[in-house]
Every structure is written in C-alpha cells, then in structure tokens.
N, C-alpha and C. Protein backbone atom coordinates (compact mmCIF):
# COMPACT_ATOMS: atom_id res chain seq x y z
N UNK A 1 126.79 67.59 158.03
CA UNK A 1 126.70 66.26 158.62
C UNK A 1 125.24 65.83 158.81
N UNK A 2 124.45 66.68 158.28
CA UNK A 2 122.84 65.99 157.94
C UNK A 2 122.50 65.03 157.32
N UNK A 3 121.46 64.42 157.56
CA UNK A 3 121.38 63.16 156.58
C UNK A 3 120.87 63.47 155.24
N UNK A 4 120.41 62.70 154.26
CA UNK A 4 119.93 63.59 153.03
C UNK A 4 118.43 63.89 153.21
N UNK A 5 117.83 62.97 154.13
CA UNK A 5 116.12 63.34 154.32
C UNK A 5 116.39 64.38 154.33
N UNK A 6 116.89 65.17 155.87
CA UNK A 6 116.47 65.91 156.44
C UNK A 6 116.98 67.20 155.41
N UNK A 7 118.09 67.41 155.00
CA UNK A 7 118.42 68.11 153.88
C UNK A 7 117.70 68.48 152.76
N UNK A 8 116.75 67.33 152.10
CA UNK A 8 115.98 67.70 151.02
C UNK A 8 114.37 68.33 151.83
N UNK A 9 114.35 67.47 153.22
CA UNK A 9 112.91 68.50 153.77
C UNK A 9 113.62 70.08 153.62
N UNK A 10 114.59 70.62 153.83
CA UNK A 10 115.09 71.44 154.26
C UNK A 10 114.80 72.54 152.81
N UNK A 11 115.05 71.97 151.90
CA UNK A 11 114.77 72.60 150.53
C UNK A 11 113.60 73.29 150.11
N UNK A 12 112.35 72.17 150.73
CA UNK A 12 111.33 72.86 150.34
C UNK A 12 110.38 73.04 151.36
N UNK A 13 110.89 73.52 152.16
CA UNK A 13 110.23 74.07 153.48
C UNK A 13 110.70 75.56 153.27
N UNK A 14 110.07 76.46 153.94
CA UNK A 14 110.18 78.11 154.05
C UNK A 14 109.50 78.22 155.71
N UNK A 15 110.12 77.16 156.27
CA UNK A 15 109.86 77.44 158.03
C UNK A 15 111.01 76.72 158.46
N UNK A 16 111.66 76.82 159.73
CA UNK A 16 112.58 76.33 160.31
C UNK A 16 112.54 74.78 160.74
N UNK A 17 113.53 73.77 160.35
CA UNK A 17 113.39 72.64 160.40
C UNK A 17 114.55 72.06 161.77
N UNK A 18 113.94 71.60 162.71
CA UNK A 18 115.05 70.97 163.52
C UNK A 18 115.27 69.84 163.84
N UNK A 19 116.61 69.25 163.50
CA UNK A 19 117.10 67.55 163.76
C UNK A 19 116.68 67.51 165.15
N UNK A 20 116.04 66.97 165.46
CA UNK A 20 115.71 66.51 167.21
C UNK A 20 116.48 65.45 167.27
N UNK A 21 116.76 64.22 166.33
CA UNK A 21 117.35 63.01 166.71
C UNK A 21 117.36 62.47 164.93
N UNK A 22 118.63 61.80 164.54
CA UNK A 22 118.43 61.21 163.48
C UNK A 22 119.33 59.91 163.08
N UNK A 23 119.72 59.29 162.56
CA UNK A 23 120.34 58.17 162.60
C UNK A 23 122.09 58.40 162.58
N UNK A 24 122.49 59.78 161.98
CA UNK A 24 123.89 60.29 161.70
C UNK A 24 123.99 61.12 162.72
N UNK A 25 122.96 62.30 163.15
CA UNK A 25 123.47 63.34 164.07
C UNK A 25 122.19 63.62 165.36
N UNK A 26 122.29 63.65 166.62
CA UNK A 26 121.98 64.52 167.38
C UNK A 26 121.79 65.72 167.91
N UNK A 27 121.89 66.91 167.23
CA UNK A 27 122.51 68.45 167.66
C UNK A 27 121.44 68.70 168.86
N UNK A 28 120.62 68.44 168.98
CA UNK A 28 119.65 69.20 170.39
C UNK A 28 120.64 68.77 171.14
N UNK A 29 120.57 67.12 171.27
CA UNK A 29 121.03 66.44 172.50
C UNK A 29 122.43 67.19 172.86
N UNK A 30 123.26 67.18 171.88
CA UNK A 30 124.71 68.26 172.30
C UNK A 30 124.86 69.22 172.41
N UNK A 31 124.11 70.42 172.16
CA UNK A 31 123.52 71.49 172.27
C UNK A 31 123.37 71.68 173.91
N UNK A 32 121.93 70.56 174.49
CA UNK A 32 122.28 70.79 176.03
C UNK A 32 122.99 70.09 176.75
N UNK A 33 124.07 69.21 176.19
CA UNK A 33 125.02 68.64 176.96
C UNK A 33 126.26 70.06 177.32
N UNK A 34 126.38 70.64 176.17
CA UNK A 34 127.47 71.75 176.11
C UNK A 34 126.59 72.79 176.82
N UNK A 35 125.47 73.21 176.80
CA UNK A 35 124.95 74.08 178.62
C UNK A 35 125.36 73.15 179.21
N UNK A 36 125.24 71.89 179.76
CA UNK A 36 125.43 71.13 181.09
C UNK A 36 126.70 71.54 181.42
N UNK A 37 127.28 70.98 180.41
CA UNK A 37 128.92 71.56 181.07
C UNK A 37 129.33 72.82 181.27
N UNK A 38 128.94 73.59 180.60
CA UNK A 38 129.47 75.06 181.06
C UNK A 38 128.88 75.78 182.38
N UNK A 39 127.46 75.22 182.57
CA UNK A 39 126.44 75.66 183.56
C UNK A 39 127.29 74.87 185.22
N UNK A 40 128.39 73.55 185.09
CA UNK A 40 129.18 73.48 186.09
C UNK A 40 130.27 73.55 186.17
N UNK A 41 130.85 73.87 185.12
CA UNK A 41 132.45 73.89 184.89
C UNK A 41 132.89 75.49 185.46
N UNK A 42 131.72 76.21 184.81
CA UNK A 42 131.45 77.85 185.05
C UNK A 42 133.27 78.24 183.98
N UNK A 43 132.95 78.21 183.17
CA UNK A 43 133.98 78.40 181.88
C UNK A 43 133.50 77.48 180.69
N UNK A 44 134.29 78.32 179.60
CA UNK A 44 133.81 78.16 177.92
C UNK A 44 134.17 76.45 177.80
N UNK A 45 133.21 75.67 177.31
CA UNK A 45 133.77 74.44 176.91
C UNK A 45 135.29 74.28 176.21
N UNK A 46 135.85 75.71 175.23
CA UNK A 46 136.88 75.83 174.47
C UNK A 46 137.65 75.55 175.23
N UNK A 47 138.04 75.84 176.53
CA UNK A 47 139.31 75.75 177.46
C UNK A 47 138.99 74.24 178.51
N UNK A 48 138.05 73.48 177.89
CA UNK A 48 137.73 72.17 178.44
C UNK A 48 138.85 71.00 177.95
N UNK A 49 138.66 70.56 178.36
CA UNK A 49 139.43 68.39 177.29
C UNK A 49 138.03 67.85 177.78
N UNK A 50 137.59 66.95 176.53
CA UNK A 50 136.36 66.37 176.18
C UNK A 50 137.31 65.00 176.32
N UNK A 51 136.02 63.70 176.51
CA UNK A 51 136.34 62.31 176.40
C UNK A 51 134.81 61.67 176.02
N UNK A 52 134.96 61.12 174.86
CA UNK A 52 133.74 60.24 175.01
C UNK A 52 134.29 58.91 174.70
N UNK A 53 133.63 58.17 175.54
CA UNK A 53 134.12 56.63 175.46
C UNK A 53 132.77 56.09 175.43
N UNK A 54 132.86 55.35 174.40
CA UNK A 54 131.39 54.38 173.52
C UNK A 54 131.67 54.38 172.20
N UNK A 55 130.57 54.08 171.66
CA UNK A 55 130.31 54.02 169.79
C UNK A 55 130.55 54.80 168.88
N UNK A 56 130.70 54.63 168.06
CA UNK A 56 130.51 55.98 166.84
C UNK A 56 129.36 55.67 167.10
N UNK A 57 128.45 56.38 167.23
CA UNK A 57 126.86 56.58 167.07
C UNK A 57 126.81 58.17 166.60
N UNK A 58 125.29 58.58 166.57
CA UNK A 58 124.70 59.87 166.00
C UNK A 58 125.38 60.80 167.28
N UNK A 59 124.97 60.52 168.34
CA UNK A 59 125.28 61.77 169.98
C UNK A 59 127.06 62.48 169.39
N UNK A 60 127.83 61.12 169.13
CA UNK A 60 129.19 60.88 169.01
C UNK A 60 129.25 62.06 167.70
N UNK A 61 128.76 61.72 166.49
CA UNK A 61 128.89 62.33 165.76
C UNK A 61 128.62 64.03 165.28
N UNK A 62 127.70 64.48 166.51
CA UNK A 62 127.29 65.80 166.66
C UNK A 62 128.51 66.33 167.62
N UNK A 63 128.68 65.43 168.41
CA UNK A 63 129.72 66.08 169.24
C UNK A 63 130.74 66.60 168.93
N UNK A 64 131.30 65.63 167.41
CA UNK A 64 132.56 66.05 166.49
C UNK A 64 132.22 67.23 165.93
N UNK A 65 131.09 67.52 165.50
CA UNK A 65 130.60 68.58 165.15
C UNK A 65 130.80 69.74 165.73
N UNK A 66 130.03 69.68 167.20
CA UNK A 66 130.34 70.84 167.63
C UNK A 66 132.00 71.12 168.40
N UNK A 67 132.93 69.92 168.38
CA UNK A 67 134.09 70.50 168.59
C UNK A 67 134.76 71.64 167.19
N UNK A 68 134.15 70.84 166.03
CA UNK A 68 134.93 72.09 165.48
C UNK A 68 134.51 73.36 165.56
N UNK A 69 133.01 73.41 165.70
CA UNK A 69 132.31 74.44 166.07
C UNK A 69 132.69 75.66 167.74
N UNK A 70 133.04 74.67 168.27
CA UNK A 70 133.47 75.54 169.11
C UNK A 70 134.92 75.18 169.96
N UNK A 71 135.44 74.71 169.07
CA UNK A 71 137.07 74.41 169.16
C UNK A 71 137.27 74.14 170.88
N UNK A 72 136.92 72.74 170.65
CA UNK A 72 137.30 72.14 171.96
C UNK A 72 137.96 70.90 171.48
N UNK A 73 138.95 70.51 172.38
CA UNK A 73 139.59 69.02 172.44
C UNK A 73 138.72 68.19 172.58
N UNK A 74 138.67 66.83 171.55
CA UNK A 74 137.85 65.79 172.18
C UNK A 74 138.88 64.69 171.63
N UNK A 75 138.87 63.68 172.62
CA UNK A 75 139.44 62.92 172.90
C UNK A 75 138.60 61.76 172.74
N UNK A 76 138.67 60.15 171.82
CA UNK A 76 137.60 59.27 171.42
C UNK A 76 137.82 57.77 172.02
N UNK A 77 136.89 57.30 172.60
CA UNK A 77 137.88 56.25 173.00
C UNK A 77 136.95 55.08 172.50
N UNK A 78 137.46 54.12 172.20
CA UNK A 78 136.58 52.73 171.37
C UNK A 78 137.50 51.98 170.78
N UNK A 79 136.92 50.84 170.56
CA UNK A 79 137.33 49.44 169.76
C UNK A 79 137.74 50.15 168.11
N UNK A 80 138.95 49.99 167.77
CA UNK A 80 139.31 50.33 166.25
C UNK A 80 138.10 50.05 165.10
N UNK A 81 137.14 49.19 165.52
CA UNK A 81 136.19 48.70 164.62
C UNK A 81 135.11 49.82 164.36
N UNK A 82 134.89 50.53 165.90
CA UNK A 82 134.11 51.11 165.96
C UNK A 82 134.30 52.53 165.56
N UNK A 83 135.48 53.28 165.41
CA UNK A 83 135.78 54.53 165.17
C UNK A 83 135.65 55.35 164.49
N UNK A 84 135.31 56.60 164.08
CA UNK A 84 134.63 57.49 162.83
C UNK A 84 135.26 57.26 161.81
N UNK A 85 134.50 57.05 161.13
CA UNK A 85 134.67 56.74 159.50
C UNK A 85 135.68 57.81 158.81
N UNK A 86 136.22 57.19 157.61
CA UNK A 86 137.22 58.05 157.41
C UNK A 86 136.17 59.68 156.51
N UNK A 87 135.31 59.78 156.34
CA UNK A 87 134.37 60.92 155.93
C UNK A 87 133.97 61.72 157.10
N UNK A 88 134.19 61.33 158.23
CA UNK A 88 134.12 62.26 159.61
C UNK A 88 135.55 63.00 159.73
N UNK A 89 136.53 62.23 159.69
CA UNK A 89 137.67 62.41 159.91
C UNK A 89 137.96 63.54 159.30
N UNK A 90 137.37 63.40 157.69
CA UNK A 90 138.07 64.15 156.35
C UNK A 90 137.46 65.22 156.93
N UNK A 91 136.00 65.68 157.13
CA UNK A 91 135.37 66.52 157.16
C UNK A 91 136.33 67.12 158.49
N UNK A 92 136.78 66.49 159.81
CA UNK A 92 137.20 67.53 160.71
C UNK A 92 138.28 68.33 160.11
N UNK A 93 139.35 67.09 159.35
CA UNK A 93 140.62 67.81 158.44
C UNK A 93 140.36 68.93 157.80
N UNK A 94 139.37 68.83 157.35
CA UNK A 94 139.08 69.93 156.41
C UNK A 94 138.81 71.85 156.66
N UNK A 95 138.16 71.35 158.08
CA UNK A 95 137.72 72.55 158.85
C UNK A 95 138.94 72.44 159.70
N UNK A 96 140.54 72.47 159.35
CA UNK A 96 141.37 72.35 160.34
C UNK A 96 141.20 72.71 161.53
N UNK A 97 140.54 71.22 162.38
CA UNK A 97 140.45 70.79 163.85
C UNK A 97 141.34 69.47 163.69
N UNK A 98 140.85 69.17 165.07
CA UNK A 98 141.66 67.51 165.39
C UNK A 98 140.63 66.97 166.29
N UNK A 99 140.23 65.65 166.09
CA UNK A 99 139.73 64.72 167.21
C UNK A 99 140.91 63.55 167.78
N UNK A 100 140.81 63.16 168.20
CA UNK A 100 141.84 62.23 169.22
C UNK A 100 141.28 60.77 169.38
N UNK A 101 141.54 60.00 168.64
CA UNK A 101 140.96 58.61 168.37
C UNK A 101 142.01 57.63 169.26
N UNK A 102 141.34 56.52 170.49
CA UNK A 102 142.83 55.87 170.73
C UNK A 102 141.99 54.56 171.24
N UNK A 103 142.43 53.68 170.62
CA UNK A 103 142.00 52.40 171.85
C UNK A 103 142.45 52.02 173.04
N UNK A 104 142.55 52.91 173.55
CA UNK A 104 142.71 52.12 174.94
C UNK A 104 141.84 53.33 175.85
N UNK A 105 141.67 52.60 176.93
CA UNK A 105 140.45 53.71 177.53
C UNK A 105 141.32 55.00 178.70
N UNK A 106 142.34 54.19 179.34
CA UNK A 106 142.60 54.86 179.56
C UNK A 106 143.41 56.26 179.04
N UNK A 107 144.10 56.25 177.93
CA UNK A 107 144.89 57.11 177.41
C UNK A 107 143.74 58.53 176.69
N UNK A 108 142.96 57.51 176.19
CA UNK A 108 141.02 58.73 175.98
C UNK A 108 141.05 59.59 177.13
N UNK A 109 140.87 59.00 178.58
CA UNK A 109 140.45 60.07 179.45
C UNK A 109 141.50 60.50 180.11
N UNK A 110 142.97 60.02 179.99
CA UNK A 110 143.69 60.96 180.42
C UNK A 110 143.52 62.70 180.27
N UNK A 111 143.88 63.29 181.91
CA UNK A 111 143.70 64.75 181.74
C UNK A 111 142.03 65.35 181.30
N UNK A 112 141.06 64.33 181.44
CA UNK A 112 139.62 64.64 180.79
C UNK A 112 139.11 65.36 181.93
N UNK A 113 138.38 66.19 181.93
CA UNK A 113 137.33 67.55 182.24
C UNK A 113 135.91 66.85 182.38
N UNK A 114 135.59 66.09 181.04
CA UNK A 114 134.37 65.89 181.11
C UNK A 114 134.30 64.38 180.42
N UNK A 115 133.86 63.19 180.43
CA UNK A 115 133.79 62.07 179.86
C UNK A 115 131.93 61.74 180.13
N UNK A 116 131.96 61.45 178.35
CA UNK A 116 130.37 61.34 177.54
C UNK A 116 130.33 60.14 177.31
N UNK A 117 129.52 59.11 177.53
CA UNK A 117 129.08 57.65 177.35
C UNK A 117 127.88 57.79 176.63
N UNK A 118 127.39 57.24 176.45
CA UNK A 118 125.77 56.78 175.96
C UNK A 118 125.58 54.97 175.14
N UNK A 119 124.72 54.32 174.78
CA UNK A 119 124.53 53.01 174.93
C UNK A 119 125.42 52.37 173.54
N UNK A 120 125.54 51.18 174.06
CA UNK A 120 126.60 50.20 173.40
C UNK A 120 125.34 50.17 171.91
N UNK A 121 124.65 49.45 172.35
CA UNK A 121 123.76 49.18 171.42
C UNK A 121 122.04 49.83 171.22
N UNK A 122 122.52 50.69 169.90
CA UNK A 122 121.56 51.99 170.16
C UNK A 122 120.30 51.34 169.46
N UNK A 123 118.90 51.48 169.57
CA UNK A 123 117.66 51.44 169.46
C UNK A 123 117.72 50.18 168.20
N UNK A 124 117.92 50.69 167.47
CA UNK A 124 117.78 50.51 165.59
C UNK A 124 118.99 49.94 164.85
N UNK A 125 120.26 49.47 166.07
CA UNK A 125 121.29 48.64 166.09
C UNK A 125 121.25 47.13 165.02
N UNK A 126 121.39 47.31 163.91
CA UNK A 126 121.52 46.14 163.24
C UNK A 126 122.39 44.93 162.70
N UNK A 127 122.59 44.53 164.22
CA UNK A 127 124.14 44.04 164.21
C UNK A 127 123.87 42.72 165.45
N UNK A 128 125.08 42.34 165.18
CA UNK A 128 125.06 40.96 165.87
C UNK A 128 125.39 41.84 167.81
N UNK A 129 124.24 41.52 168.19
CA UNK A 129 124.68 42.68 169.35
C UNK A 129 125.17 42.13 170.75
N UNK A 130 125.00 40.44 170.91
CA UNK A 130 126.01 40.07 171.52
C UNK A 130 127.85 40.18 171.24
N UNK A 131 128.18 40.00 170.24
CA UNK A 131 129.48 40.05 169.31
C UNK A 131 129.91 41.57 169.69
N UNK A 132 129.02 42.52 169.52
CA UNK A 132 129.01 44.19 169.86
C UNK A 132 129.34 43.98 171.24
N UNK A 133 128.93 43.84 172.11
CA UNK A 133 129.34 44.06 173.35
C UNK A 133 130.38 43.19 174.16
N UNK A 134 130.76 42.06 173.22
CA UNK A 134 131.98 41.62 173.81
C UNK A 134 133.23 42.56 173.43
N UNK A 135 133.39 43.13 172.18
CA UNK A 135 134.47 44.46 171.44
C UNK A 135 134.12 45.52 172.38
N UNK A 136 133.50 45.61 173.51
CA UNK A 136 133.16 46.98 173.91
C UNK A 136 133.30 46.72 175.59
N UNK A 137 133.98 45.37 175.49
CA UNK A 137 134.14 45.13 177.60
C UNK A 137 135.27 45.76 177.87
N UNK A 138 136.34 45.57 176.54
CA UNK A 138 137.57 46.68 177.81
C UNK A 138 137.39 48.11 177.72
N UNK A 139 136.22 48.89 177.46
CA UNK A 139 135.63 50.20 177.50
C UNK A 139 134.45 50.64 178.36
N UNK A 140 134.40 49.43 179.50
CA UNK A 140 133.39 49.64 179.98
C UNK A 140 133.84 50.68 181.13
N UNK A 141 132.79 51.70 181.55
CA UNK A 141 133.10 52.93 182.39
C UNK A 141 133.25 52.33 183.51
N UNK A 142 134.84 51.98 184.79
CA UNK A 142 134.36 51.87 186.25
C UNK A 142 134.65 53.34 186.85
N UNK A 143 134.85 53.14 188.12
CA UNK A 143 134.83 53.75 188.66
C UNK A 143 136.71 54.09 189.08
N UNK A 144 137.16 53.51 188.62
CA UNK A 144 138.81 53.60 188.48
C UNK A 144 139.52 54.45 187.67
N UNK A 145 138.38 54.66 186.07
CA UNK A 145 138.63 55.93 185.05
C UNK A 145 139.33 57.16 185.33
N UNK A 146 138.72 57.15 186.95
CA UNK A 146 138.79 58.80 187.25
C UNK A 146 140.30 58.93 188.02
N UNK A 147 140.67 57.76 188.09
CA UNK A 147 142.18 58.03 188.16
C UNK A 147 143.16 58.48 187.42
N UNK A 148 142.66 58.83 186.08
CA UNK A 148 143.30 59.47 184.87
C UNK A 148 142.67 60.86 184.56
N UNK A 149 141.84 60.66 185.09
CA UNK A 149 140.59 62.36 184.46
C UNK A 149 141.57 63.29 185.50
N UNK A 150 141.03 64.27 185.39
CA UNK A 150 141.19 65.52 186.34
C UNK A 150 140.62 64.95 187.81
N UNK A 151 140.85 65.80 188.46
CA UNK A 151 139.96 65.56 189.86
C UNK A 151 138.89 65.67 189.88
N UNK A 152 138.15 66.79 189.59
CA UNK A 152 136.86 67.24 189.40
C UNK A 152 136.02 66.66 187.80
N UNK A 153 136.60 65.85 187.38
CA UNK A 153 136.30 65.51 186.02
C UNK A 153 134.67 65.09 186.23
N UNK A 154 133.53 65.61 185.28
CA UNK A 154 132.47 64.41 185.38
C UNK A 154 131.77 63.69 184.75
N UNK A 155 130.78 63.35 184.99
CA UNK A 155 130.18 62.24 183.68
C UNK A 155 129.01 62.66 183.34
N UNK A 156 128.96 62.28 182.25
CA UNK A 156 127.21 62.72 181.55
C UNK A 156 126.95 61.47 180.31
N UNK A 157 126.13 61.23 180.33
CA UNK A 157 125.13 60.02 179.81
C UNK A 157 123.90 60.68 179.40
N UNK A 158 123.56 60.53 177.70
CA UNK A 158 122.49 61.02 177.35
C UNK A 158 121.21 60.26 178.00
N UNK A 159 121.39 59.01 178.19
CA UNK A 159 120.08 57.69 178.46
C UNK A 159 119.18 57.26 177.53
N UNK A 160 118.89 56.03 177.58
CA UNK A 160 118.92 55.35 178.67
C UNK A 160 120.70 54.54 178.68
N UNK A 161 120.55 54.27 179.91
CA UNK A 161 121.87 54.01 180.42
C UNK A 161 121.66 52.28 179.71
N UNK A 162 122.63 51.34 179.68
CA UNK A 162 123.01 50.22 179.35
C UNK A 162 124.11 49.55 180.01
N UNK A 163 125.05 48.51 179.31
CA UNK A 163 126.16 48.09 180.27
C UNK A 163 127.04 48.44 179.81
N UNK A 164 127.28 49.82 179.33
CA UNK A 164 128.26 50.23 179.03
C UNK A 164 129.14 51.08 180.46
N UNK A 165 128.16 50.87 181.61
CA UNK A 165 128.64 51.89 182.29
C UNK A 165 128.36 51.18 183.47
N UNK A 166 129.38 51.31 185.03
CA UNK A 166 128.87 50.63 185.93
C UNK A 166 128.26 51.63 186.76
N UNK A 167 127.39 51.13 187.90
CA UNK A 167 126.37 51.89 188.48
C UNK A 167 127.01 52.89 189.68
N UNK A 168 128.05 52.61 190.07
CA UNK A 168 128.78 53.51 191.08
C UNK A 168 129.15 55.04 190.05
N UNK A 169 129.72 54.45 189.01
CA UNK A 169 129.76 55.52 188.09
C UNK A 169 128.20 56.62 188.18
N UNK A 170 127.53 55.88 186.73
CA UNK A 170 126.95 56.29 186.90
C UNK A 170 125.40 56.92 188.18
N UNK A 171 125.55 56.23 189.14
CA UNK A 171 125.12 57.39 190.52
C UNK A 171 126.10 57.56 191.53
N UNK A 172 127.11 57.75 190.80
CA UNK A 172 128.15 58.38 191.81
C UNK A 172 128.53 59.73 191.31
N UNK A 173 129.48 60.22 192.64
CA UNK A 173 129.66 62.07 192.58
C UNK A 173 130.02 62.62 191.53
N UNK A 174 131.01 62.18 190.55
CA UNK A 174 131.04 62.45 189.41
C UNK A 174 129.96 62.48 188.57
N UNK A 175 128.99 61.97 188.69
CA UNK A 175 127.70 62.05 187.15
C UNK A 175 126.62 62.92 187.31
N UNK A 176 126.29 63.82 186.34
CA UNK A 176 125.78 64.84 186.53
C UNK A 176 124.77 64.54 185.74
N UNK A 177 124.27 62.86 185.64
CA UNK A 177 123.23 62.88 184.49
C UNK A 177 121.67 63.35 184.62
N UNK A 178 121.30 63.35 185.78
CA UNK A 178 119.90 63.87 186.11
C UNK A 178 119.96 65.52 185.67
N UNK A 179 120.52 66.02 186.33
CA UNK A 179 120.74 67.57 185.63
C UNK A 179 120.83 68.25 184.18
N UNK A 180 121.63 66.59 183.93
CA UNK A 180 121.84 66.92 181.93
C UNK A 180 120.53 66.60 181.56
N UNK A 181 119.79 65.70 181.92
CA UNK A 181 118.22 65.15 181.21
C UNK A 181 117.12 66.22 181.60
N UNK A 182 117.42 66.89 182.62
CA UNK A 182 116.81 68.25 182.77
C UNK A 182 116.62 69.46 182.15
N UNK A 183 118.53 69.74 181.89
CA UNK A 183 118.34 70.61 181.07
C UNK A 183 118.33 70.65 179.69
N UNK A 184 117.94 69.39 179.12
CA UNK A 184 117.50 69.19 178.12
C UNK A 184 116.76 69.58 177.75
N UNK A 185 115.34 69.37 178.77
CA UNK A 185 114.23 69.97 178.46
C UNK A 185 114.27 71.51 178.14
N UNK A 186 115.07 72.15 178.71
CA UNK A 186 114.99 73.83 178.92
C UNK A 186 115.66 74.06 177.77
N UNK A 187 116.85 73.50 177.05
CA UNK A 187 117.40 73.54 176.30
C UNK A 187 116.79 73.75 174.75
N UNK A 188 115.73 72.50 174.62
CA UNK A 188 115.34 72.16 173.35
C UNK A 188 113.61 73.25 173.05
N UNK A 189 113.20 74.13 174.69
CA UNK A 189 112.19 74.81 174.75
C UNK A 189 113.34 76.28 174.37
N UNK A 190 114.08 76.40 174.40
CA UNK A 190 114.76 77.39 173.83
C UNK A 190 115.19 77.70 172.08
N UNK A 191 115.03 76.36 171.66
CA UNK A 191 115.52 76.47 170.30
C UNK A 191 114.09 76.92 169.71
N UNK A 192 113.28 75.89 170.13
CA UNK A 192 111.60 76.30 169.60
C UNK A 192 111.16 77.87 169.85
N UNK A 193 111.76 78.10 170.76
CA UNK A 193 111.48 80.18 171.06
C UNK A 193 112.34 80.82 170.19
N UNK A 194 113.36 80.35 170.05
CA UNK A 194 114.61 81.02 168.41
C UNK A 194 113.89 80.72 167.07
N UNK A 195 113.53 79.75 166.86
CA UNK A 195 112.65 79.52 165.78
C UNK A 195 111.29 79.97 165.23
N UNK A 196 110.90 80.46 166.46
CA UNK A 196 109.68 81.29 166.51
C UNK A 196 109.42 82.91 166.80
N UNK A 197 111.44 83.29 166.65
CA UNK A 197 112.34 84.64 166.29
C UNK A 197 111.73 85.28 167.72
N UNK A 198 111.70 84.36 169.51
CA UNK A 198 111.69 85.27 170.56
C UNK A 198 113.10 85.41 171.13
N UNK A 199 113.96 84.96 170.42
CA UNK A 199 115.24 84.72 171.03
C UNK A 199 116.00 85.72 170.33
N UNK A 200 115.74 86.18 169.69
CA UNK A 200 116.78 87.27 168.27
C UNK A 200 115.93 88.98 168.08
C-alpha cells in the first residue's frame, strides 16, 4: 500500500527508508496510535472493535493496513462517496480479513472500544471543500456517539482537529488525544533506534 515514489526510493537505497507521512499511507502515525491503545486498554488491539468515522484519507488507509496486520475489527463509517476504493477492499479480500463499511454513524460505532477521527479536509485536499463538508455533517462526532460505543470506549484524533468533531468530545473524558500526540513522539524515536539495529 506504498505509493510508487516511495517504492522506487526503496530500490535504490541500501539504508532503511521510512514513510513518515504520504498522500496514500501513514504507518508511523498508526503505529503510535496502536501503542496508545494498548498502553490504556492494557490488552492486544486483536481482542479490540475499532471505529473510524471520517474520510478515506492516508491515517484511514494505514489503519486498514494494520487491521490485517494484526487482525483487529474495524468498523468504517462515512458518506458512500467517500469509502475505500474498490483496490483497498480487494487488497483486504485478498489477505482474507474484513473491514466494515456502513453509512450511518451510528451502526460504525456500535459496540466500539476505540473510535479514530482525523480532518474532513486534509492539507492538499483538492476538492470543492465546502460541498466536502456538507456530505460529512451527518458524521460529525457529538457527544451522544458514546451511547452506542462500549462504556469505556475512547477517542483519538491524529490533529489538527477540524469540524469534524465537537469540542466536548474532543476535551472530554473519553479523548485520549494529548497522550496519543505524545506518544507519538516516543513512538517514531523508536523506529529511528530499530533502524539504526538498537532495537534487534
């Protein structure tokens, strides 16, 4: 699920190359979202239910990633317009997993553990982006969601935050986003120590 840049740097390099951020995939960023959650759930993400409600974007698309990678439920919630392409799809089919695609928001976070947001309209968005965020109001995060999640269910937001999400949400008891942007940092100083073979 790399893009082809980063794939052909990948060819003729003979040192370790890492996606930090790219237009298709994120892996750092999900990398320490999946510590965030395990570091409070205190159990394997595998025995989790995932929810992300927002875009197909890159965050979205690593995340599919690492469900098959580490065989967790994820559950997708968005406007039919917006939903993984049928080459995401094929690719989960293929590695027999399942993602869970549904428009409606609530039926996404039913029974959810953990529900992932991040922005309606990402950086480099080339799109009519008023038009974008009217397809994206009956997905907006309140604070009512959590009447379908688990009890303890919580929230995490890569940032910057947008109006995809309301503010009780996000600084309320459920959101664990200061902690996730934290351990980001510790996260992505860990891959650079594996890469530099102190981790192995």
């Amino acid at each position: 699920m790399m893009i082809k840049k980063i794939e052909d740097f990948q060819k003729h390099l003979n040192i370790p190359i890492i996606n930090g951020l790219s237009p298709s995939s994120h892996p750092t960023q999900v990398l320490s979202d999946i510590f965030t959650v395990e570091e409070i759930k205190k159990k394997p993400i595998s025995k989790l239910k995932i929810c992300w409600i927002g875009d197909s974007n890159n965050v979205l698309y690593s995340l599919i990633a690492a469900s098959v990678k580490f065989s967790f439920r994820l559950s997708i919630g968005c406007p039919k317009k917006f939903a993984p392409g049928k080459k995401v799809k094929d690719w989960v089919r293929k590695n027999k997993k399942k993602i869970f695609i549904y428009h409606d928001l609530k039926k996404a976070a039913l029974n959810a553990d953990v529900v992932f947001s991040d922005k309606v309209i990402s950086l480099n968005d080339k799109v009519n982006k008023k038009r974008k965020k009217q397809h994206f109001q009956k997905f907006k995060i309140k604070k009512e969601i959590f009447n379908y999640t688990k009890k303890n269910c919580i929230f995490l937001h890569c940032l910057p935050r947008g109006d995809e999400v309301e503010e009780d949400v996000f600084l309320g008891k459920n959101s664990h986003v200061w902690q996730q942007a934290l351990n980001r940092v510790h996260v992505q100083k860990s891959i650079l120590m594996y890469c530099f073979g102190k981790l192995r």
